[in-house]
Each structure stands twice: as C-alpha cells, then as structure tokens.
Protein backbone atom coordinates (compact mmCIF):
# COMPACT_ATOMS: atom_id res chain seq x y z
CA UNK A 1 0.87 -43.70 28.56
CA UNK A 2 4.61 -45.11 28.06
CA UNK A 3 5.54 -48.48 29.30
CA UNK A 4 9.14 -48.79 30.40
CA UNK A 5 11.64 -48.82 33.70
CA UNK A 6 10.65 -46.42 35.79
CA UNK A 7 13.67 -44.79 37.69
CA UNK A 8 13.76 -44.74 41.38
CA UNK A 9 13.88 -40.82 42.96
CA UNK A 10 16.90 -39.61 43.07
CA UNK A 11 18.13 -35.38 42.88
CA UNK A 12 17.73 -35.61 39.14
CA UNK A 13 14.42 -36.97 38.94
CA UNK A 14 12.71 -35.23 41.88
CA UNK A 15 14.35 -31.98 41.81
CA UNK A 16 13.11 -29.27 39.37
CA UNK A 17 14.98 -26.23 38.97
CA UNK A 18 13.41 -22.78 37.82
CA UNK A 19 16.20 -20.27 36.32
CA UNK A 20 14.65 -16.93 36.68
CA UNK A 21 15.83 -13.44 35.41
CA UNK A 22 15.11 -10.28 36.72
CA UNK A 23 13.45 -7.80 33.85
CA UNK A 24 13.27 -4.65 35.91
CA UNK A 25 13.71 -3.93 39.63
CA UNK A 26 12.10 -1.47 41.44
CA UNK A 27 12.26 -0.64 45.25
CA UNK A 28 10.04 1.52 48.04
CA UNK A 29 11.75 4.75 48.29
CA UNK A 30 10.68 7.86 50.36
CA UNK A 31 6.83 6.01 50.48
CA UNK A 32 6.58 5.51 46.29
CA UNK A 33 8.32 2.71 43.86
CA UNK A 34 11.11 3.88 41.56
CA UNK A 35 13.17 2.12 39.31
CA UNK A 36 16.50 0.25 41.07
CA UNK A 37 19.11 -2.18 40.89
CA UNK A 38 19.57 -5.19 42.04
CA UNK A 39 22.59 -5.20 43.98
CA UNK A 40 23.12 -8.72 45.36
CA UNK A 41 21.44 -12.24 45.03
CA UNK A 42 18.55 -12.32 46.66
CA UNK A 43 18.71 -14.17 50.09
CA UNK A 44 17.55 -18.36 50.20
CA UNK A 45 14.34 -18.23 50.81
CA UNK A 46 13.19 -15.19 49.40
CA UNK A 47 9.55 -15.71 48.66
CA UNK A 48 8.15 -15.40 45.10
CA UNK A 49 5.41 -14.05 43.92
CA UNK A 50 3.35 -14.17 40.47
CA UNK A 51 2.91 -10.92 38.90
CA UNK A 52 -0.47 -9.92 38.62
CA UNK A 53 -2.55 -6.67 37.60
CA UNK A 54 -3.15 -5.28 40.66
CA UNK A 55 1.06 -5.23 41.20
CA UNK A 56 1.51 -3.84 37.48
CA UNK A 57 -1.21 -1.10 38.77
CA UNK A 58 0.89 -0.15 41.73
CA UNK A 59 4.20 0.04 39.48
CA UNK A 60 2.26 2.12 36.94
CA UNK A 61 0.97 4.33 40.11
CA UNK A 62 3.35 7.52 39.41
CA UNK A 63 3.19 7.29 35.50
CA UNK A 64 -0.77 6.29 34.77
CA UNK A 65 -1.24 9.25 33.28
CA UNK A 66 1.59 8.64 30.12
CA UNK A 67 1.05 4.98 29.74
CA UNK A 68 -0.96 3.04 26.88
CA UNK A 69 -1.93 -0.57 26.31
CA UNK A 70 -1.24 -2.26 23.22
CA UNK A 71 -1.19 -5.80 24.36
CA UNK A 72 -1.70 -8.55 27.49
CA UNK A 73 1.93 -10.10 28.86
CA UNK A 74 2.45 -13.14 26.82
CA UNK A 75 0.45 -16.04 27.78
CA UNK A 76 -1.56 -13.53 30.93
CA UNK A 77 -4.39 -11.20 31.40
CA UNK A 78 -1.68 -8.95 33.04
CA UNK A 79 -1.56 -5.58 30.49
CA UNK A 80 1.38 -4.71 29.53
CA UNK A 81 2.16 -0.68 30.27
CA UNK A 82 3.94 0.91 27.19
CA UNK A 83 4.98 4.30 27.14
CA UNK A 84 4.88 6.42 23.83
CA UNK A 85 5.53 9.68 24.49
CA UNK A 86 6.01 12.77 22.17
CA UNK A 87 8.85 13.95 20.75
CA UNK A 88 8.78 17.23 22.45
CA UNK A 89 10.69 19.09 25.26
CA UNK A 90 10.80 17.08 28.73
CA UNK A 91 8.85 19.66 30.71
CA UNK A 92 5.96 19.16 28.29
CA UNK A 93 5.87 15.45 28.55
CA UNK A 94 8.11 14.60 25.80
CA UNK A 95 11.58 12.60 25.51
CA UNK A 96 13.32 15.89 24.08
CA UNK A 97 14.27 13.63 21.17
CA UNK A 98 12.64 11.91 18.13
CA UNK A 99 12.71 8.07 18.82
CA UNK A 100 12.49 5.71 15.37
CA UNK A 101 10.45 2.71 15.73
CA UNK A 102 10.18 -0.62 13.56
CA UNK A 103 7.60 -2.85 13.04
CA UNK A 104 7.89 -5.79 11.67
CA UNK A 105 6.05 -9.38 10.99
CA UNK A 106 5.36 -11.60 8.76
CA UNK A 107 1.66 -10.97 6.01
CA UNK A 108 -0.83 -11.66 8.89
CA UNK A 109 1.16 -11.02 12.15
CA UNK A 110 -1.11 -8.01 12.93
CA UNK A 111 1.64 -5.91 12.33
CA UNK A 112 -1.33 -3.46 10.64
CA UNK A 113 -3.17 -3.68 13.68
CA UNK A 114 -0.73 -2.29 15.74
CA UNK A 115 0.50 0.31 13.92
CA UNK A 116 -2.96 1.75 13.62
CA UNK A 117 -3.28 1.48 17.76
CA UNK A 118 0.26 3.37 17.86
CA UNK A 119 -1.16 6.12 15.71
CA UNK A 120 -4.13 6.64 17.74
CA UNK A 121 -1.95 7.03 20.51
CA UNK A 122 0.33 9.18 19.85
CA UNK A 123 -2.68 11.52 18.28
CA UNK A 124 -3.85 12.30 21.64
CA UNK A 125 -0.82 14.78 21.58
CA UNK A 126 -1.71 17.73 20.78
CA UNK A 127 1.49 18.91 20.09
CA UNK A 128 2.41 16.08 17.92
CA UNK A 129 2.00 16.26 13.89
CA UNK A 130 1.88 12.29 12.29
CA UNK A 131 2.12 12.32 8.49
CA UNK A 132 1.83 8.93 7.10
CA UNK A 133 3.35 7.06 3.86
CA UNK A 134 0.93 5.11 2.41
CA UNK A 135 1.76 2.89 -0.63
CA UNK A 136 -1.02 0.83 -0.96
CA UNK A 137 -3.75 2.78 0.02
CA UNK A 138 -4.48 0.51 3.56
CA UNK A 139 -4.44 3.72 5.94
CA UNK A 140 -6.26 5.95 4.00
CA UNK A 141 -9.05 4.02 3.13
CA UNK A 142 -9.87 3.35 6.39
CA UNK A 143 -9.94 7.06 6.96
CA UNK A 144 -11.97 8.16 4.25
CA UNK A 145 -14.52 5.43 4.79
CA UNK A 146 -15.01 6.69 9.14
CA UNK A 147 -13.08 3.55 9.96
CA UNK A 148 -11.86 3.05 13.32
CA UNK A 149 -8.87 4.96 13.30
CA UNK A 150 -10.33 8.31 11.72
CA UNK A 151 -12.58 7.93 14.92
CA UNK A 152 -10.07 7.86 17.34
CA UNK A 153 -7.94 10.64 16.02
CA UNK A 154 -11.53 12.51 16.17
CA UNK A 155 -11.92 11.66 19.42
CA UNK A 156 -8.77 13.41 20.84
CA UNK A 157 -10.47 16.06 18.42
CA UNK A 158 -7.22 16.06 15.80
CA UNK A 159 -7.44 17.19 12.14
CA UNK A 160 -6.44 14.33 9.93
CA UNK A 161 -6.34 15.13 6.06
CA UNK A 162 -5.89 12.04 3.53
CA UNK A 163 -5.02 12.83 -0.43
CA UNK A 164 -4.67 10.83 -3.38
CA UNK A 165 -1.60 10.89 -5.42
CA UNK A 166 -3.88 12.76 -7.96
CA UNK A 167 -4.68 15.66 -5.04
CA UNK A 168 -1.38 16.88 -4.56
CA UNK A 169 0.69 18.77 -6.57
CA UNK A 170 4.51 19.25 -7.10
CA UNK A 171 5.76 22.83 -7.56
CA UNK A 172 10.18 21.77 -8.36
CA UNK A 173 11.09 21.46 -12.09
CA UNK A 174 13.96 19.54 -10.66
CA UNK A 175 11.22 16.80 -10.00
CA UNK A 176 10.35 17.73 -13.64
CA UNK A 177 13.67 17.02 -14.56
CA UNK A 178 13.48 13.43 -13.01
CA UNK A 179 9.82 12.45 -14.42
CA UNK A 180 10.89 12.97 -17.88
CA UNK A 181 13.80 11.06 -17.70
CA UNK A 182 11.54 8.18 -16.67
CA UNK A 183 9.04 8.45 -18.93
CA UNK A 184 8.61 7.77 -22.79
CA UNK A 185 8.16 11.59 -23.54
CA UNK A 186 11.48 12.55 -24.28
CA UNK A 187 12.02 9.33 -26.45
CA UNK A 188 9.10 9.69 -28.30
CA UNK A 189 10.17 12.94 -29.07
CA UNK A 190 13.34 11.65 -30.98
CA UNK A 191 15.89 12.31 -28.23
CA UNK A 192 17.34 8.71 -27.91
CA UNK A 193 20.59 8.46 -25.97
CA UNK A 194 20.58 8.97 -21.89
CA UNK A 195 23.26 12.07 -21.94
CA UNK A 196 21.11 13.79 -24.62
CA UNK A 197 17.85 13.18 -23.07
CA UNK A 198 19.65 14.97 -19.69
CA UNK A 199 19.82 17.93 -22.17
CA UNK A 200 16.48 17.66 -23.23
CA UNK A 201 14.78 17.37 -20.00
CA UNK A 202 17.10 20.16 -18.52
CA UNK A 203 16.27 22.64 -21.36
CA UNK A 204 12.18 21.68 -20.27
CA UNK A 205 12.89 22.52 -16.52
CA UNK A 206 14.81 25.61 -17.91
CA UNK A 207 11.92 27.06 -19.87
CA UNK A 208 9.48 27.20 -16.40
CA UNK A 209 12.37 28.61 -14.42
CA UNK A 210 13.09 31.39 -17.02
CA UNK A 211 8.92 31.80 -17.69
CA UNK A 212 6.98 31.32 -14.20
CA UNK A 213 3.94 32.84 -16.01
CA UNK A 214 3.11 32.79 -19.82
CA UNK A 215 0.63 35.49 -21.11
CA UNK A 216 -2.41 34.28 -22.96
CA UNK A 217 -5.60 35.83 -24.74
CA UNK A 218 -7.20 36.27 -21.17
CA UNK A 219 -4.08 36.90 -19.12
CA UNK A 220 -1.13 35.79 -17.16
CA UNK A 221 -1.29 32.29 -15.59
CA UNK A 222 1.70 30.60 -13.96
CA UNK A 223 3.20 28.46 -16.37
CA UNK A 224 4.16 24.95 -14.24
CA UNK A 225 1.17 24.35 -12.32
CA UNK A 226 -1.22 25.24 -15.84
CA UNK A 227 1.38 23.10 -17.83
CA UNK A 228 -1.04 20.42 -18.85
CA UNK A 229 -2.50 23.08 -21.09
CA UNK A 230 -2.08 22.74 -24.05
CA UNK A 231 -1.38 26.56 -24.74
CA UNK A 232 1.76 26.20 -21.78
CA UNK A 233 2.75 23.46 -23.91
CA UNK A 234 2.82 24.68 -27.19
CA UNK A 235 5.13 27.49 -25.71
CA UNK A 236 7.26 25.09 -24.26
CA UNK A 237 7.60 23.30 -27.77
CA UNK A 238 8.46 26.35 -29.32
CA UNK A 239 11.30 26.94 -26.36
CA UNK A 240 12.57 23.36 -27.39
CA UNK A 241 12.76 24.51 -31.18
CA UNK A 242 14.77 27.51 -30.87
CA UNK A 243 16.91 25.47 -28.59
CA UNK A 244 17.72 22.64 -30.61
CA UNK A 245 21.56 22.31 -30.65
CA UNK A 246 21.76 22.10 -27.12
CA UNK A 247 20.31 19.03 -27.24
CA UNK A 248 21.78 17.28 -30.23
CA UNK A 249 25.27 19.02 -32.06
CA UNK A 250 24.82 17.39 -35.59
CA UNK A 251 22.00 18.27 -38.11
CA UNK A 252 20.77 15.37 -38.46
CA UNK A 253 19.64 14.73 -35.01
CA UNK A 254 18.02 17.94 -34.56
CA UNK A 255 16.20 18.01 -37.81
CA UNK A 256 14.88 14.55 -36.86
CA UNK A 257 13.14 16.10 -33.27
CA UNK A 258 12.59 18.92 -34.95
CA UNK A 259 10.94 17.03 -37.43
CA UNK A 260 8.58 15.28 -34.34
CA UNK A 261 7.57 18.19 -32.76
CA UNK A 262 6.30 19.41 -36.04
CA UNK A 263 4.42 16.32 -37.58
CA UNK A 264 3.39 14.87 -33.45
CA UNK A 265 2.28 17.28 -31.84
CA UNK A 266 -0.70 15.55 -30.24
CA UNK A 267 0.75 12.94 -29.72
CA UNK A 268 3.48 14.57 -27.77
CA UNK A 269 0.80 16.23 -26.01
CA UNK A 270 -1.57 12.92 -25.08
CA UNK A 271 2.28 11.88 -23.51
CA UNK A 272 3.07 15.17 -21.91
CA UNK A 273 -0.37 15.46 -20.20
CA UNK A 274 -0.55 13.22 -17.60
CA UNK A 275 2.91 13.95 -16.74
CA UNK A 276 2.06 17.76 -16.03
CA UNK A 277 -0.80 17.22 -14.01
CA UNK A 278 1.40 16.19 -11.36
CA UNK A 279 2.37 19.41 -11.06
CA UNK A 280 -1.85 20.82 -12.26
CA UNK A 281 -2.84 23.95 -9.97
CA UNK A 282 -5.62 23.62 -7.82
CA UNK A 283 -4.61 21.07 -5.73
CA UNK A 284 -2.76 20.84 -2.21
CA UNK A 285 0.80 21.74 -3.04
CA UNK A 286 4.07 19.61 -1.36
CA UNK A 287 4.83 22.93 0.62
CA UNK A 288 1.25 23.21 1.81
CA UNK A 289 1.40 19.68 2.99
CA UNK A 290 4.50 20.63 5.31
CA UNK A 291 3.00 23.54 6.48
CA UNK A 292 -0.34 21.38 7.73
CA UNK A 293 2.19 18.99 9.35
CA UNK A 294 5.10 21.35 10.90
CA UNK A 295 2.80 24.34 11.33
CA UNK A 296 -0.84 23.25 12.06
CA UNK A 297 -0.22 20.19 13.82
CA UNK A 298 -2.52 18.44 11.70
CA UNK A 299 -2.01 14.37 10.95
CA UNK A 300 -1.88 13.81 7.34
CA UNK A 301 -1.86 10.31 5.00
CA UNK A 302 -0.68 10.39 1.46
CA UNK A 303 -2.47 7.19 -0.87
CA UNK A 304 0.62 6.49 -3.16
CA UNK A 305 -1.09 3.46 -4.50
CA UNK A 306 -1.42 3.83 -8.20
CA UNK A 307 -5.43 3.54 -7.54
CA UNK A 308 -4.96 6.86 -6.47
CA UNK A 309 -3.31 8.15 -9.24
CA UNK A 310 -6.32 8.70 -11.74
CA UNK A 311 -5.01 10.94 -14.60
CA UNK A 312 -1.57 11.66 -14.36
CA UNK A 313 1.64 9.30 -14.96
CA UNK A 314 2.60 7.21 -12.09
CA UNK A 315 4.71 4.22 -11.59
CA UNK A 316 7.43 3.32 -8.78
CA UNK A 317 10.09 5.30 -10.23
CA UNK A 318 7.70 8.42 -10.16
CA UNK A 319 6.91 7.63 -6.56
CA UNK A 320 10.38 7.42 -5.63
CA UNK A 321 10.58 10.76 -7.30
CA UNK A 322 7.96 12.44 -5.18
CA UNK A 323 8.64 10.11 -1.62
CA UNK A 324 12.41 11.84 -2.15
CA UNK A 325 10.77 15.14 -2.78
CA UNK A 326 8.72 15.91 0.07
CA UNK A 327 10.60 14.00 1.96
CA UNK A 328 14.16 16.26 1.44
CA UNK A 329 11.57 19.05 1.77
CA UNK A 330 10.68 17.88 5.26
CA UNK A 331 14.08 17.22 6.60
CA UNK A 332 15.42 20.55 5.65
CA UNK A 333 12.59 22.04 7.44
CA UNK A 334 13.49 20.34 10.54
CA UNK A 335 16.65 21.36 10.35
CA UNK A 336 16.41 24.80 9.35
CA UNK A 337 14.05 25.23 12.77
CA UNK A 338 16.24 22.96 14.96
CA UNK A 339 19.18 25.22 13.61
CA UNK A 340 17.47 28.94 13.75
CA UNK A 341 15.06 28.45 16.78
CA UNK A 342 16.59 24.97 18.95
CA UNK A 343 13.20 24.24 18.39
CA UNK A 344 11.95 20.41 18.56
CA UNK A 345 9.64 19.45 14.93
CA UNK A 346 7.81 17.11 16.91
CA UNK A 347 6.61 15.23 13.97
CA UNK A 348 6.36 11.07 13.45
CA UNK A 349 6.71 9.98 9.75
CA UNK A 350 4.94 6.35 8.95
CA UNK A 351 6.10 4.50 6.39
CA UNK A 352 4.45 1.27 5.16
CA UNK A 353 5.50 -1.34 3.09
CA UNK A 354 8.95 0.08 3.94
CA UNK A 355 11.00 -3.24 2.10
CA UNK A 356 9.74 -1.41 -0.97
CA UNK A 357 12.22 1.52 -0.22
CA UNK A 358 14.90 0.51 1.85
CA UNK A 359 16.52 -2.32 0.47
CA UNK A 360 19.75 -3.67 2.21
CA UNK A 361 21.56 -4.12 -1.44
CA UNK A 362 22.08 -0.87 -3.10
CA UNK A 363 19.48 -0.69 -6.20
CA UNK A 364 20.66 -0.96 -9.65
CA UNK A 365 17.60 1.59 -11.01
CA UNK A 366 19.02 5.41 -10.09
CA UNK A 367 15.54 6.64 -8.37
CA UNK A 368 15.65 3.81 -5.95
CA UNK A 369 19.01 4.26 -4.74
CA UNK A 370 18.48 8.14 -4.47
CA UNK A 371 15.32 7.70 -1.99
CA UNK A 372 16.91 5.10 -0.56
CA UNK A 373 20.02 7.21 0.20
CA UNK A 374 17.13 9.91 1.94
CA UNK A 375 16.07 7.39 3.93
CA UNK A 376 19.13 6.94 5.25
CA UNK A 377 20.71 10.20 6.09
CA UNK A 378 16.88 11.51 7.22
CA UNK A 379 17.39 8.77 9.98
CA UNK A 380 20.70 9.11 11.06
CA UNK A 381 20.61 13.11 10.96
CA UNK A 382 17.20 14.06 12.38
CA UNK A 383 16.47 13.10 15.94
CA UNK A 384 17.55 15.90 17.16
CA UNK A 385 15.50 17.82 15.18
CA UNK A 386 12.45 16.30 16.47
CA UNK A 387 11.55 14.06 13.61
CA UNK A 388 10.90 10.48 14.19
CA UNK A 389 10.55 7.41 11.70
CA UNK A 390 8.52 4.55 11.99
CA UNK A 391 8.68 1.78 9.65
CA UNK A 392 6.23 -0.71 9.00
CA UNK A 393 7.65 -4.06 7.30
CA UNK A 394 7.22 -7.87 6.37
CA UNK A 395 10.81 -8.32 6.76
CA UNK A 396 14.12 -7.44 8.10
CA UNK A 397 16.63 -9.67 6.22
CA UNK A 398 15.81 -7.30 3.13
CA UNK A 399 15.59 -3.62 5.19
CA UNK A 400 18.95 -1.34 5.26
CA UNK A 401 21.53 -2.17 8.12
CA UNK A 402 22.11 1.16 9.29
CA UNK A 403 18.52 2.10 9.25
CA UNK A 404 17.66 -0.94 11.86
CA UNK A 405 20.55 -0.01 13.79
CA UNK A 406 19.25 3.67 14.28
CA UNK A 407 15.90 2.57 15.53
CA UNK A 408 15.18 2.57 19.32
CA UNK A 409 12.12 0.40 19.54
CA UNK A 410 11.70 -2.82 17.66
CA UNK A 411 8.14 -4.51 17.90
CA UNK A 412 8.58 -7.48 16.46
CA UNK A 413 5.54 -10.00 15.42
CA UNK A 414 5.36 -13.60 14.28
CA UNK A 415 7.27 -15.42 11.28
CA UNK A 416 10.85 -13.85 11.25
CA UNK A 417 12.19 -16.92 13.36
CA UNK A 418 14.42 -18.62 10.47
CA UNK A 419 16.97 -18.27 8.11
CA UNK A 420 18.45 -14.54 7.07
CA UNK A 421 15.27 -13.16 8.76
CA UNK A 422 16.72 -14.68 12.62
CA UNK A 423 20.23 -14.09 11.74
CA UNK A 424 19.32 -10.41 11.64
CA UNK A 425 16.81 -10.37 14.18
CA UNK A 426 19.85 -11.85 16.33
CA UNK A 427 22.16 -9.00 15.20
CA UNK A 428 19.33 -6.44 16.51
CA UNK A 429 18.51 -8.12 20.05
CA UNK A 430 20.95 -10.59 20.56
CA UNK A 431 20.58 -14.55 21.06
CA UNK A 432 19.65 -16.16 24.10
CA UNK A 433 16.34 -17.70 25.52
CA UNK A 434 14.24 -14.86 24.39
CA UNK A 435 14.71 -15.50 20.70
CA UNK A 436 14.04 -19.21 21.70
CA UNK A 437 10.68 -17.97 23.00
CA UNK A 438 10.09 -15.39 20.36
CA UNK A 439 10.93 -18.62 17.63
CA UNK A 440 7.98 -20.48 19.77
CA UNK A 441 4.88 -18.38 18.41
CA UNK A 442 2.04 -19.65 17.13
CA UNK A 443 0.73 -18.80 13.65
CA UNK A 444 -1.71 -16.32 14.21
CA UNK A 445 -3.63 -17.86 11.44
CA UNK A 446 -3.38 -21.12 12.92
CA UNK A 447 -4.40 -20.41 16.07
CA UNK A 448 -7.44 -18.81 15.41
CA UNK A 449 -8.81 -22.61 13.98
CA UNK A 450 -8.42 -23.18 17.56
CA UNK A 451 -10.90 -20.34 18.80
CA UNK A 452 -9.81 -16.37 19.29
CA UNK A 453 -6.96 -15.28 17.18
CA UNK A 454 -3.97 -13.52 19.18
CA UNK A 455 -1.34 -11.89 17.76
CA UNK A 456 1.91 -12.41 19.57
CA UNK A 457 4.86 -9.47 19.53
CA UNK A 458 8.39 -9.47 21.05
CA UNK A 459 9.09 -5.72 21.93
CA UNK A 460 12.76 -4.72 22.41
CA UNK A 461 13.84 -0.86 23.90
CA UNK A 462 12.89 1.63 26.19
CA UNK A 463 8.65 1.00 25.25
CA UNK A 464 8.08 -0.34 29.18
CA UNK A 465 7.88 0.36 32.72
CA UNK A 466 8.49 -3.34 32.95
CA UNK A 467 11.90 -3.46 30.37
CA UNK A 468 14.00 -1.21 32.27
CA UNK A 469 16.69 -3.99 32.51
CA UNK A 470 16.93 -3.22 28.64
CA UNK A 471 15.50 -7.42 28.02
CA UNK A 472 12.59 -7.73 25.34
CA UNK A 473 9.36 -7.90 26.44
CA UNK A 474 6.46 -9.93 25.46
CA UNK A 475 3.16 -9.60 24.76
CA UNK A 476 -0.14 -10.58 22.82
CA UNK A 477 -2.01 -7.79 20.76
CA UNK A 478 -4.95 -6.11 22.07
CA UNK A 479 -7.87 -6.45 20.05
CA UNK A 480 -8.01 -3.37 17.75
CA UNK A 481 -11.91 -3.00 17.66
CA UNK A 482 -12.42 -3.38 21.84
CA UNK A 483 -10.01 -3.97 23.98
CA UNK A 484 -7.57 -1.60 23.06
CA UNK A 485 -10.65 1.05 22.81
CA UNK A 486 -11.49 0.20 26.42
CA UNK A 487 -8.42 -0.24 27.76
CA UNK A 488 -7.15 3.18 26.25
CA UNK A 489 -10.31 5.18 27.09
CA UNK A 490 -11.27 5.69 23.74
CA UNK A 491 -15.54 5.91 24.15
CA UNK A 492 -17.62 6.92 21.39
C-alpha cells in the first residue's frame, strides 16, 4: 500500500476510457459473413463483446478448409486463423502470385520453430515444390534423423530429399572459373597477380569446354565431372604448358610456372583435388536438383554447413559461388516457363541465416556482393513467375532495404524492439501503439523461469482472416511438438 491524499471522485478519477480500433469488419450478407467496411461510428451504446473461439469459428466458417494455426491471439486461447496458400493459379486454390515472407527474431525467439510449422504447411500442397537453404545444417538434420518435420511432410505423403554439400555436384566451368580464383591453387602454381590469375583460371575452364571427354587406356570419360583424377589432371597440366604466354608475356614468368608444374606436381594435385570434386560424377547434379523441384514437385534441403562438406574445398566464398549458381539457374527457369508457357513455378525458396547473404552495406569481398546482387533482382523480378522467398533472420537492421520492402508478410518475434533494429522495424510497419505492444514482449527465455515458455510474434500483411484492415496482428507460437500437430490435423 501507498499512504498519501487521496483525491475526492471527480471525471478524471472515476472515469476510464477504452480507445478501441477496429482490425477487420465483417457483416451478414445474403445469410454468410464477408469481409466489410465500416462506414460510420458505431451508434452510443453499441454493445461489446469479447472475441472468443466459437466467434473466430463462425468467421473462419466459409474458408476452414485453407486456414492453418500457427499461434493463440496474444495473451488468449482464441487461435489465430492464418492463411498460407500456394503460389498457384486462383481456381486451384492459389494467390496466382508468389508472396515473399520474412522471419525474423532475435537467437531464441522461436523464429526456428515457426519456420519449420510454415514448411509443413505449405507441404500439404501438392502442387507446391519447397527447396530449402540450409547453412548450418539445422533443417536437414532434423530430416535425416525422422525428426518432426520429415514426419509431417510424410504425412501429406511428399518426397523430401536432403544432400550434403559433398552430394551434389556442379556441372559450369564458369563456377570453375570462380573457385580457383578463391583458392590457393592458382598461386601455388606461380601465377601471382589478380589479372594474370583471371588468365590462368580462364585458360582451366577453357580446356573442359574445348575437351568434354578425354580418352584414356579404358575409354572415353567426361572430363569435368572425372576431373579429380589424376589422369584428367595431368591433361589439363599439359593444356596449361602449351598455353603458357597467355598467362604471363615475359619469360621469366612463364618459365617460373612452368617450372612448378614440372617439379609440384603432387602437390598441385593434393590442391586441385578437393576443388574438383565439387564438380566429381556420381552425385546429384545442380540441374537434377531443379528438375526434382520445378518438375517433380519434390521438397528438397541443401546442408551448406561446412560439416557437410567432407572432401572437397569449401569456405563462404565457395558457397556464395554455388548459392549464386543454382540459384541464377533457378530463376532463369522460372522465367523461361513464365515466358514460353504463362505458366506459374509454384516453388517457395527458404533461406536461413539470411544476414549471412544479404547485407544492407554492399560487401567489399566480390563473391558476396555478386550473390547478394541475385538476391536482389531474384526478389524483385520473380513473383510473377511463381517463385516465392522466405527469409529466415536474427536481424533486420543488417538485411538489404529493397529486399524487406519486397516482402508481403513479416512475422516478426521477440528482441528487435531497440536501436537500428526498431528504427527499421518502424520503416516496415509503421509506429504507433502496436510497436509499443510489440516493444512489450517478454523474453522467451525469461519467461519460461516462470513456468511454460511462449514465444510471442507480431505478424504484419495479408497472413489473416482477422488483419483485413491491413493492422499487425498478434499472437503466441503454437507449440511445435503438440499443439500445432493437433490443431493442424497432423496424426501419426
């Protein structure tokens, strides 16, 4: 208690007003609800009601068959209807367009969570391909160990196909090109300066363009994918030799790499190795890949974690390399069907750990900035095509402007309340009382010293029944490994 004056009733002190906003409207029309406007102020006196389920269930009536559950209204029991439909043409259920989604939160928001429930969703279409980025190996592990969201993709009885970095296989020698210029082979080899080693590598890519097969004692192979052989690269050497002077002009220089390839050879070769299994035979190729996912409908994950990457040469410049690959690969896929058939791709790409790639400052290192610069012009170019992004991220302050512009949904989790992180999160949704509430959440961390742990989110677009008014809507995370099971009819 507080002793002091206690003031005598007046209009301030008795008087409590309640400022409420209207976050969709819907009204009775020919015997069913559908979405309105609301016209004028309602009349003095107009009762009002708490929202419960069994109103949500009548508003939901027309559409239960298209709506999922991801989360409970902030602070209710009430669930929270959220559409995610497909990307495909209207009469078929879909929104005739690709939307791109974000979502975001700080390490421990449940940001994880949710993007797994928002996968299993969308995998009950059947007409929907999902292929997944997956830098540290999070998504795919759960997969290849029968985790929870390998059994709900089964469930909806959906292919889903998970490979390593050292299961896949590039068939470009203009990805060739790149590797080498990142690595130490070309250095080692005695080609010092940038502009020559652009010659070197160049004259490499040439030799597998000009010789797609090499003959040896037991036949013709193709000479790329068998190019960590060291027969393949003893021709390729040789190829080097004769070409010499288009690497270096003066003597000198090319006696000195000459000079390497003729006293180093194995060690050239331990360096060359790894590099050329990327590109080893025998393993699903980047146009295979696309073919699962544009093709077959199938939902794919690619581990780009280096744990993955058992025997061949891999660092983030070499998975910039390959992201931008497949990646340029996939758009102009999209586009060539959008363009020769007007048909939809119907394909979400996940990206996580998306700060990793899409910086907001333009990256000093050249194989950033180029898959950065994909990014970019994939998002703003292909949803028309069909071909929707979702990124997964522990931050916006640090994510590309134009990217977060393009995205239609925003689910947004705890911890991106201050500094650089609100001022963007204001330039997204806009200030006002729901940025207050959004700044009130609790630490999920925190609050599960207090008993269950609930993951508050702050969802902004056209995700609800209930957000019509185009306001943010609120909610608290279902729990991944029940509730959203039951709640989504997902029964083993």
């Amino acid at each position: 208690s507080i002793r002091g004056e206690a003031k005598p009733l007046t209009e301030v002190h008795d008087v409590l007003t309640v400022t409420l906003v209207p976050g969709s409207t819907y009204a009775l029309e020919g015997g069913s609800i559908a979405p309105s406007n609301m016209s004028t102020v309602p009349s003095t006196g107009t009762p009002i009601l708490l929202l419960n389920q069994e109103m949500v269930d009548a508003l939901i009536s027309e559409y239960r068959n298209v709506v999922s559950f991801v989360g409970k209204m902030y602070n209710t029991d009430i669930l929270l209807p959220m559409f995610f439909k497909h990307f495909g043409k209207p009469e078929e259920g879909g929104l005739g367009e690709a939307y791109h989604l974000g979502v975001f939160g700080k390490t421990g928001s449940g940001k994880s969570f949710l993007a797994r429930m928002i996968c299993s969703i969308y995998a009950r279409w059947q007409q929907m391909s999902i292929f997944g980025l997956d830098p540290t190996g999070e998504y795919v592990r759960e997969i290849r160990n029968n985790g929870l969201l390998k059994k709900c993709i089964n469930l909806v009885k959906r292919n889903v196909s998970v490979y390593g970095v050292s299961e896949i296989s590039l068939t470009k020698t203009e990805s060739l090109r790149r590797i080498l210029l990142v690595s130490e082979f070309l250095d080692r080899m005695g080609v010092r300066a940038r502009e020559n080693q652009e010659y070197a590598a160049n004259l490499i890519a040439e030799f597998f363009e000009r010789n797609p097969s090499v003959s040896t004692p037991t036949g013709v192979i193709p000479s790329l994918s068998n190019a960590h052989q060291n027969f393949v690269f003893e021709r390729m050497l040789d190829y080097i030799q004769q070409h010499a002077q288009r690497i270096y002009v003066t003597r000198d220089q090319q006696q000195r790499v000459l000079l390497t390839i003729q006293n180093q050879r194995q060690m050239l070769f331990n360096i060359w190795q790894p590099i050329a299994r990327l590109f080893a035979g025998g393993r699903k190729t980047v146009e295979e890949i696309l073919k699962d996912l544009c093709i077959n409908r199938e939902i794919v994950f690619v581990d780009l974690s280096e744990v993955s990457a058992t025997d061949v040469y891999w660092n983030d410049r070499v998975m910039s390399i390959v992201i931008d690959d497949i990646l340029k690969s996939l758009v102009d896929q999209a586009g060539r069907r959008w363009r020769e058939t007007g048909s939809l791709l119907n394909l979400l790409v996940m990206t996580d750990e998306a700060h990793r790639f899409i910086y907001r400052e333009t990256p000093e290192i050249d194989e950033f900035r180029i898959l950065k610069n994909t990014f970019v012009r994939s998002v703003l170019e292909t949803r028309k095509y069909g071909l929707g992004w979702m990124f997964i991220s522990q931050s916006l302050a640090t994510l590309d402007l134009e990217i977060l512009r393009q995205m239609r949904i925003y689910l947004i989790g705890y911890g991106l309340s201050w500094g650089s992180e609100r001022y963007t999160l204001e330039q997204l949704v806009g200030s006002g009382s729901h940025i207050e509430l959004y700044s009130s959440f609790k630490d999920p961390q925190t609050a599960a010293t207090l008993g269950r742990k609930e993951y508050p989110f702050m969802a902004y677009g056209p995700i609800s029944p209930l957000s019509i008014s185009g306001k943010p809507v609120f909610f608290n995370e279902l729990d991944y490994h029940s509730e959203f099971l039951k709640q989504n009819n997902f029964t083993f």
